[in-house]
Protein backbone atom coordinates (compact mmCIF):
# COMPACT_ATOMS: atom_id res chain seq x y z
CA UNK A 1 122.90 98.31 128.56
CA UNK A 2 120.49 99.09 131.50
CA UNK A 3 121.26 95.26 133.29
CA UNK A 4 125.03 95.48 132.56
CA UNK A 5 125.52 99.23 134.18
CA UNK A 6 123.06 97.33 136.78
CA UNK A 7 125.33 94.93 137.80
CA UNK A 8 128.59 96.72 137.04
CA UNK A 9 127.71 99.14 139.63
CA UNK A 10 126.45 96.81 141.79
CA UNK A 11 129.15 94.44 141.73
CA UNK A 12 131.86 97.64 141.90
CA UNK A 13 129.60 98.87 145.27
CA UNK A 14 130.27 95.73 147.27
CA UNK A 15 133.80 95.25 145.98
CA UNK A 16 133.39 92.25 143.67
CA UNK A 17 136.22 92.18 141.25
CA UNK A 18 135.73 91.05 137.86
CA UNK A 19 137.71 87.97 136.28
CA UNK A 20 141.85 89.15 135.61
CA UNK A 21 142.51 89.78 132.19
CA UNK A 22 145.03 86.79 131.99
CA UNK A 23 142.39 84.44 132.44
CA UNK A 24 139.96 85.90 129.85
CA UNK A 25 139.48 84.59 126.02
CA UNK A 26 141.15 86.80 123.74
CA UNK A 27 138.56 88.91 121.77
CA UNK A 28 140.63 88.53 118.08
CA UNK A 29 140.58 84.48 118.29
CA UNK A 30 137.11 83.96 119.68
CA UNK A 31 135.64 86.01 116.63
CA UNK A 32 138.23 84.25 114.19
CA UNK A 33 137.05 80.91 115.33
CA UNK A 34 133.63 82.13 115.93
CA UNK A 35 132.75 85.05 114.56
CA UNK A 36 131.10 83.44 111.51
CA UNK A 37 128.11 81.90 113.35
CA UNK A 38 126.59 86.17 113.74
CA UNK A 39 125.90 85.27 110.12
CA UNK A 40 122.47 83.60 110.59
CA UNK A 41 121.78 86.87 112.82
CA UNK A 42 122.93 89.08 110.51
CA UNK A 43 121.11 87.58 107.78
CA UNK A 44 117.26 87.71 109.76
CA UNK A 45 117.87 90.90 110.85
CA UNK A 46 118.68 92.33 107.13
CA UNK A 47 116.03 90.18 105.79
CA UNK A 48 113.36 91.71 108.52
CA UNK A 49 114.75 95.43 107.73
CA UNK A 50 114.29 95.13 103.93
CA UNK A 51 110.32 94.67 105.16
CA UNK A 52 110.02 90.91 104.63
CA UNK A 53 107.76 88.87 107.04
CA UNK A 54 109.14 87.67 110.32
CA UNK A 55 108.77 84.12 109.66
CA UNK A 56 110.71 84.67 106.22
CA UNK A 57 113.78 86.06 108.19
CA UNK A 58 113.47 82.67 110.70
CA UNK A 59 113.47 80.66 107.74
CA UNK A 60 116.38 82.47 106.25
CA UNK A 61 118.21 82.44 109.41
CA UNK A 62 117.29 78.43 109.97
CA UNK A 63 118.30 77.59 106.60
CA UNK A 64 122.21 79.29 106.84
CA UNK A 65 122.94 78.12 110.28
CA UNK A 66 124.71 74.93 108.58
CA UNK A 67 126.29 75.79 105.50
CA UNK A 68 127.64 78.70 108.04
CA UNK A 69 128.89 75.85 110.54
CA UNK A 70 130.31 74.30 107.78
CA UNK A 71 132.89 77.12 106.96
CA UNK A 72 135.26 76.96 109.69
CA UNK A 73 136.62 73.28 111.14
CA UNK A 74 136.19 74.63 114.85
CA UNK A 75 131.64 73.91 114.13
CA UNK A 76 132.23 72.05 110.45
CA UNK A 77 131.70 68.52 113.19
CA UNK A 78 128.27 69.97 114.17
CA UNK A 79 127.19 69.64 110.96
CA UNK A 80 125.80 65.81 110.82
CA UNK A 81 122.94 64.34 110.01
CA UNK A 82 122.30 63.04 113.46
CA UNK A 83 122.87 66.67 114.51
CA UNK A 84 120.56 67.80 112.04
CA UNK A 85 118.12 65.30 113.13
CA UNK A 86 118.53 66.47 117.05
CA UNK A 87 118.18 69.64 116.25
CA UNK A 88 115.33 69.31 114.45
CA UNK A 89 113.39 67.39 117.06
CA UNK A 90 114.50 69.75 119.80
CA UNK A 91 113.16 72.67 117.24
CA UNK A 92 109.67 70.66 117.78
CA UNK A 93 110.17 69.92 121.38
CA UNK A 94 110.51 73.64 122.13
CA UNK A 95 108.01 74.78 119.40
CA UNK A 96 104.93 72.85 120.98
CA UNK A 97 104.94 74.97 124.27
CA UNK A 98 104.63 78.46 122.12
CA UNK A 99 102.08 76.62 119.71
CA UNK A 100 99.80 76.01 122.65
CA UNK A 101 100.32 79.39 124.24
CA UNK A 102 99.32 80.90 121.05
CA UNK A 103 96.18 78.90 120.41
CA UNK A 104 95.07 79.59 124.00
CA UNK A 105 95.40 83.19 123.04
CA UNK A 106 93.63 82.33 119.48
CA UNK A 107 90.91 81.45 121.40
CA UNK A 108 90.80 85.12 123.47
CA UNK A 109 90.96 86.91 120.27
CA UNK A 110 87.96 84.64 118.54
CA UNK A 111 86.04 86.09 121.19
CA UNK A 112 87.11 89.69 121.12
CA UNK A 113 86.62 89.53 117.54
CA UNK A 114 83.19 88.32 117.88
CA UNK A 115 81.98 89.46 120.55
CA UNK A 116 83.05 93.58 119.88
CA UNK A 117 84.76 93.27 122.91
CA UNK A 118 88.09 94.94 121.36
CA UNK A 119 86.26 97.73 120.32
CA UNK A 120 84.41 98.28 123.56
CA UNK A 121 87.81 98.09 125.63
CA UNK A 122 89.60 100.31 123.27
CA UNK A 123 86.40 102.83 123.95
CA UNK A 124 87.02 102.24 127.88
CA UNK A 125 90.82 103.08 127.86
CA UNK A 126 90.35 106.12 125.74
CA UNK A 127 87.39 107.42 128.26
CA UNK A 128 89.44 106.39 131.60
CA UNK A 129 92.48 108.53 130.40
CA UNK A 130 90.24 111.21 128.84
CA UNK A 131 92.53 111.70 125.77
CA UNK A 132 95.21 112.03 128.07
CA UNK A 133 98.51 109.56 126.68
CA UNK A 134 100.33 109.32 129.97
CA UNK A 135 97.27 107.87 132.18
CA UNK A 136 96.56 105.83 128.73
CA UNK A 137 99.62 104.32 128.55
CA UNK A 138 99.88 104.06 132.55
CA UNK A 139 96.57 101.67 132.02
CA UNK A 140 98.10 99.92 129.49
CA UNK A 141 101.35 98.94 131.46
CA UNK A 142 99.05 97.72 134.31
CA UNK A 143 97.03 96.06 131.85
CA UNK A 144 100.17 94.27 130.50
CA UNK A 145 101.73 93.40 133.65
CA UNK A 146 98.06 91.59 134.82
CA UNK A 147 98.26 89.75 131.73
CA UNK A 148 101.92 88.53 132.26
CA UNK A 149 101.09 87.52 135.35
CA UNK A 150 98.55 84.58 134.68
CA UNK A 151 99.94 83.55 131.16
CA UNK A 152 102.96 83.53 129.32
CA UNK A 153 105.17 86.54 126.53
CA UNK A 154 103.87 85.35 123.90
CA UNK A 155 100.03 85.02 124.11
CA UNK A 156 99.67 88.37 127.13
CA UNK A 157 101.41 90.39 124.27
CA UNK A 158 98.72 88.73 121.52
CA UNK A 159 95.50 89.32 124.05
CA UNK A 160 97.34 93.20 124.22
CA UNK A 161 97.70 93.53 120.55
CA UNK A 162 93.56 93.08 120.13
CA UNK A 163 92.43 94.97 123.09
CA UNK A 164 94.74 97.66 123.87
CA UNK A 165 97.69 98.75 120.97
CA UNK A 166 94.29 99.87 119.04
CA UNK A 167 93.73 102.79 121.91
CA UNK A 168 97.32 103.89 121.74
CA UNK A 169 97.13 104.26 118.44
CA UNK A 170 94.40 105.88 118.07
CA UNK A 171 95.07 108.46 120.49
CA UNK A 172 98.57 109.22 118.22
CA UNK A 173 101.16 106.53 119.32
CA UNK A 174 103.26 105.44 116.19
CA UNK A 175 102.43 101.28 115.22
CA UNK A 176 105.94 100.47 116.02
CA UNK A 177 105.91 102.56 119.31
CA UNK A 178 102.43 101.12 120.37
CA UNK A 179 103.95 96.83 119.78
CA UNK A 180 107.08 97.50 121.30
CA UNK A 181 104.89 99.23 124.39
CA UNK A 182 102.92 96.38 124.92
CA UNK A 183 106.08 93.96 124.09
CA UNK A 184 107.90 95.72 126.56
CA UNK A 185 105.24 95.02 129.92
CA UNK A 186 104.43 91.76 128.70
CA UNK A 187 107.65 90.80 129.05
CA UNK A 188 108.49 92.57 132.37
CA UNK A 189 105.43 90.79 133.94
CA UNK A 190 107.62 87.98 134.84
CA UNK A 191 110.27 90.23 137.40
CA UNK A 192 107.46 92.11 138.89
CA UNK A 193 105.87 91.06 142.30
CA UNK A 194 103.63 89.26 143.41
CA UNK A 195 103.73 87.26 140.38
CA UNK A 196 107.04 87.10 139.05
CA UNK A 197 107.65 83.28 137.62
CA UNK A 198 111.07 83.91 136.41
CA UNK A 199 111.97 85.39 139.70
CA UNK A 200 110.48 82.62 141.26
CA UNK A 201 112.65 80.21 139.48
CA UNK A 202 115.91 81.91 140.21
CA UNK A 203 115.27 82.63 143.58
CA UNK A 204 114.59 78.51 143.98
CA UNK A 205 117.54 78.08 142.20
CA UNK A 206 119.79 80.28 144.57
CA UNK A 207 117.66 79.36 147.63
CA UNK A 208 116.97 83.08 148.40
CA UNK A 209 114.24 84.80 149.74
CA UNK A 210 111.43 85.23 147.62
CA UNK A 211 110.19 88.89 147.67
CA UNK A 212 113.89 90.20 147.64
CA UNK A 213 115.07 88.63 145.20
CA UNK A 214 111.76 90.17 143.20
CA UNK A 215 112.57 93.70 144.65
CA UNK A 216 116.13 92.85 143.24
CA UNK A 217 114.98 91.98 139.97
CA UNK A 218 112.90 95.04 139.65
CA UNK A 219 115.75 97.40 140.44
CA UNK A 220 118.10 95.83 137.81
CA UNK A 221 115.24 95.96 135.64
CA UNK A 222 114.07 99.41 136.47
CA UNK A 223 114.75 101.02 132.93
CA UNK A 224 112.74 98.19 131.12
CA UNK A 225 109.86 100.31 132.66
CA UNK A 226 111.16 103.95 131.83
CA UNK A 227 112.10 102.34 127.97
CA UNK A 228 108.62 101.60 126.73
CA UNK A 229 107.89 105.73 127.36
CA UNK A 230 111.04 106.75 125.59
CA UNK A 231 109.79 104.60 122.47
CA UNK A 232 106.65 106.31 122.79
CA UNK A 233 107.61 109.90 123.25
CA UNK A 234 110.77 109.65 120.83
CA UNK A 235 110.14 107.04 118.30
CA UNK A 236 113.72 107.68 117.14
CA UNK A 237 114.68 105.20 119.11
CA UNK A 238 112.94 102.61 117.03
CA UNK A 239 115.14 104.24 113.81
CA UNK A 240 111.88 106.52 113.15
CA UNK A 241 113.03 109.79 112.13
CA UNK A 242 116.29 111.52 110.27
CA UNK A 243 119.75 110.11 111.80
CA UNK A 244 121.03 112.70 113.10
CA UNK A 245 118.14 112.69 115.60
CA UNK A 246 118.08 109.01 115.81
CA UNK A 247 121.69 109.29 116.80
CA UNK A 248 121.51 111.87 119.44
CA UNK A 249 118.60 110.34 120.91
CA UNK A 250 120.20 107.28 121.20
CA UNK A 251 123.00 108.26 122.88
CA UNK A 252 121.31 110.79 125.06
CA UNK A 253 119.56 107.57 125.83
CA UNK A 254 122.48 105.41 126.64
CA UNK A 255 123.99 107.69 129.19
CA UNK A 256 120.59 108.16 130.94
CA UNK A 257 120.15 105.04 131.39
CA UNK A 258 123.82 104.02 132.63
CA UNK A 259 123.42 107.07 135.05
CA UNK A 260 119.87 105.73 136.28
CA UNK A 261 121.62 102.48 136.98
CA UNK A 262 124.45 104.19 139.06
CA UNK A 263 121.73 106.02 141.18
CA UNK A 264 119.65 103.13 141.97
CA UNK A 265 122.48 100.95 143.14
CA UNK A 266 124.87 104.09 144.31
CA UNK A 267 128.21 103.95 142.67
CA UNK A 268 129.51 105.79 139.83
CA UNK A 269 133.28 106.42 139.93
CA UNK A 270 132.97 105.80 143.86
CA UNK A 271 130.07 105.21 146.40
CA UNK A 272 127.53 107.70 145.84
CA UNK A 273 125.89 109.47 148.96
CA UNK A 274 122.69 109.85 148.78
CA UNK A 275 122.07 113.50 147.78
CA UNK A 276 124.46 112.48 144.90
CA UNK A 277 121.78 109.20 143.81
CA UNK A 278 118.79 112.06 143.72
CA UNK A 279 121.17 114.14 141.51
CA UNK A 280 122.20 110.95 139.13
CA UNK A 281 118.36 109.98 139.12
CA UNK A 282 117.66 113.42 138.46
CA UNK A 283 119.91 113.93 135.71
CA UNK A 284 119.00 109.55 133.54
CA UNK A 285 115.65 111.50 133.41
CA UNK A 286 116.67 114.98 132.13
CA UNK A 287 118.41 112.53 129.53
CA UNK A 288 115.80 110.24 128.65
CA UNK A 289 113.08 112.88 128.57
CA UNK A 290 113.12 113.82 124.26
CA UNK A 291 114.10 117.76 125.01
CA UNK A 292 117.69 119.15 123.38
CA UNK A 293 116.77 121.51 126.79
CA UNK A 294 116.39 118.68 129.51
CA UNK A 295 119.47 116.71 127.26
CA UNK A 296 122.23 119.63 127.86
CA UNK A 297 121.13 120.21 131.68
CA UNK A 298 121.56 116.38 131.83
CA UNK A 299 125.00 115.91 129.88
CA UNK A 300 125.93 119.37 132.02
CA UNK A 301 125.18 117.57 135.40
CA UNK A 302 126.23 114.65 134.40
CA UNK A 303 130.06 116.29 133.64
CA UNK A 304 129.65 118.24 137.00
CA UNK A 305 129.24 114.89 138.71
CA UNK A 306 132.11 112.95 137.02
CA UNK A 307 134.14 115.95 137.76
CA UNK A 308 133.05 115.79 141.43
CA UNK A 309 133.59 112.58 141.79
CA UNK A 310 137.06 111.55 139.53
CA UNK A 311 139.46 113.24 142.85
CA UNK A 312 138.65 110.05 144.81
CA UNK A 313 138.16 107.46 141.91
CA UNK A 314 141.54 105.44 142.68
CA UNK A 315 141.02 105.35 146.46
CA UNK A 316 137.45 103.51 146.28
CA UNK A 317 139.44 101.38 143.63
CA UNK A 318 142.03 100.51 146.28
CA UNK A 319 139.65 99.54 149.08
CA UNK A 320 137.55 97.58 146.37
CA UNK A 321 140.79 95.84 145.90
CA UNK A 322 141.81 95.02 149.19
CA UNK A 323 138.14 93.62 149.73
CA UNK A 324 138.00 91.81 146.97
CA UNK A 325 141.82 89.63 147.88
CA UNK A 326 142.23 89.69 151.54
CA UNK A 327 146.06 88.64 151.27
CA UNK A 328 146.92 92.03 150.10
């Protein structure tokens, strides 16, 4: 949600018009003809939510993907036994580079286990922040973000998991909260400068300059940083609670983070000025702070601003147009 109101605003900012309706599939016949293949998804993600083991749900998943190809003629050709065969190969192919990462990471965890080094760095983090779960899980983003930056996902999350998850959860963080926390800055290792290899990549790619394409991917990213604390401070948004608070938190949520999106890259209905980007910034963290107090203020401001805004809507709309086809 946080990318697509990222580039929705930034795309509506300098004018860039989206693809004309005539020339876009229509929604009813691409999920006729293709709808069926969400089964396999489906199916992993019930199997993992009735509290079977991840690599269960993969297996399930794997094992549907061709009697679901099967159903429908439009994929029934992809299911072949030289397909099967390709696929299987490529399933090895692609398997060997997260094998290795994860026995490189085997190896880190040996030691911590052996060495008491887990225990001594959970005992560092909890002294550093002095009890205090902010500067705690401040550490642990660094932490996470060092650890992306020399190795890959998969293996910085692992090395997290032994030395630093344990001192979140010990000083109160939820298990789920605590993983996805870790997940979360492992992950975002790779758009953060210096070392940010997938930026690196697209940047080569596009032949664009290095560090601004790396402050680019940072601001589109920005809410991957603010979501990690949300799933901390409000675990509803991991489904841990009552619905009706799972619900409102989520959408409280939702809208903070679209309206972070519109400050950052200053659009919302129109161009924002600049007093109006504090306000919107203002009012994604009254949102995603878990307070029913800080959530009205935030929907309140949030209304004020739409309201503020909506009288002048269809003229940036009309110069978006003109900029976007020059003939009219």
């Amino acid at each position: 949600v946080a990318c697509f109101g990222a580039v929705h605003f930034e795309a509506k900012r300098h004018g860039i018009m989206g693809v004309p309706r005539s020339q876009l599939p229509r929604l009813g016949t691409t999920l006729r003809e293709r709808g069926h293949l969400f089964i396999p998804v489906l199916t992993i993600l019930t199997v993992l939510y009735s509290g079977y083991s991840a690599p269960l749900a993969a297996l399930a998943g794997t094992v549907l993907c061709f009697p679901v190809a099967a159903l429908r003629a439009s994929t029934r050709g992809n299911v072949r036994l030289p397909v099967i065969i390709d696929a299987m190969i490529d399933g090895a192919r692609n398997a060997l580079a997260v094998a290795l990462a994860c026995a490189c990471a085997g190896i880190v965890i040996g030691v911590v286990a052996l060495t008491g080094a887990g225990i001594v760095f959970t005992q560092a983090v909890i002294g550093l922040s002095q009890n205090y779960l902010l500067l705690a899980l401040l550490l642990t983003a660094v932490a996470g973000i060092v650890l992306g930056m020399g190795m890959p996902t998969t293996p910085a999350y692992i090395v997290m998991t032994s030395l630093l998850v344990p001192a979140l959860i010990k000083l109160g963080v939820a298990m789920p909260a605590a993983h996805m926390f870790a997940f979360y800055f492992a992950i975002l290792s790779a758009i953060t400068p210096p070392v940010a290899l997938a930026v690196f990549a697209a940047a080569g790619l596009a032949k664009a300059d290095l560090w601004s394409s790396g402050w680019a991917a940072v601001k589109i990213g920005a809410a991957g940083f603010i979501v990690p604390f949300m799933f901390v401070y409000e675990p509803a948004l991991l489904m841990i609670g009552d619905w009706p608070t799972i619900i409102w938190r989520f959408v409280c949520s939702v809208i903070g983070i679209g309206l972070l999106a519109a400050g950052l890259h200053g659009y919302l209905l129109r161009r924002a000025a600049a007093w109006e980007r504090i306000l919107l910034v203002g009012m994604a963290f009254c949102l995603v702070k878990p307070d029913w107090m800080t959530d009205l203020i935030g929907l309140g401001a949030a209304a004020a601003m739409l309201a503020w805004q909506w009288p002048s809507r269809d003229r940036a709309s009309e110069t978006a147009e003109a900029q976007a086809d020059p003939a009219k």
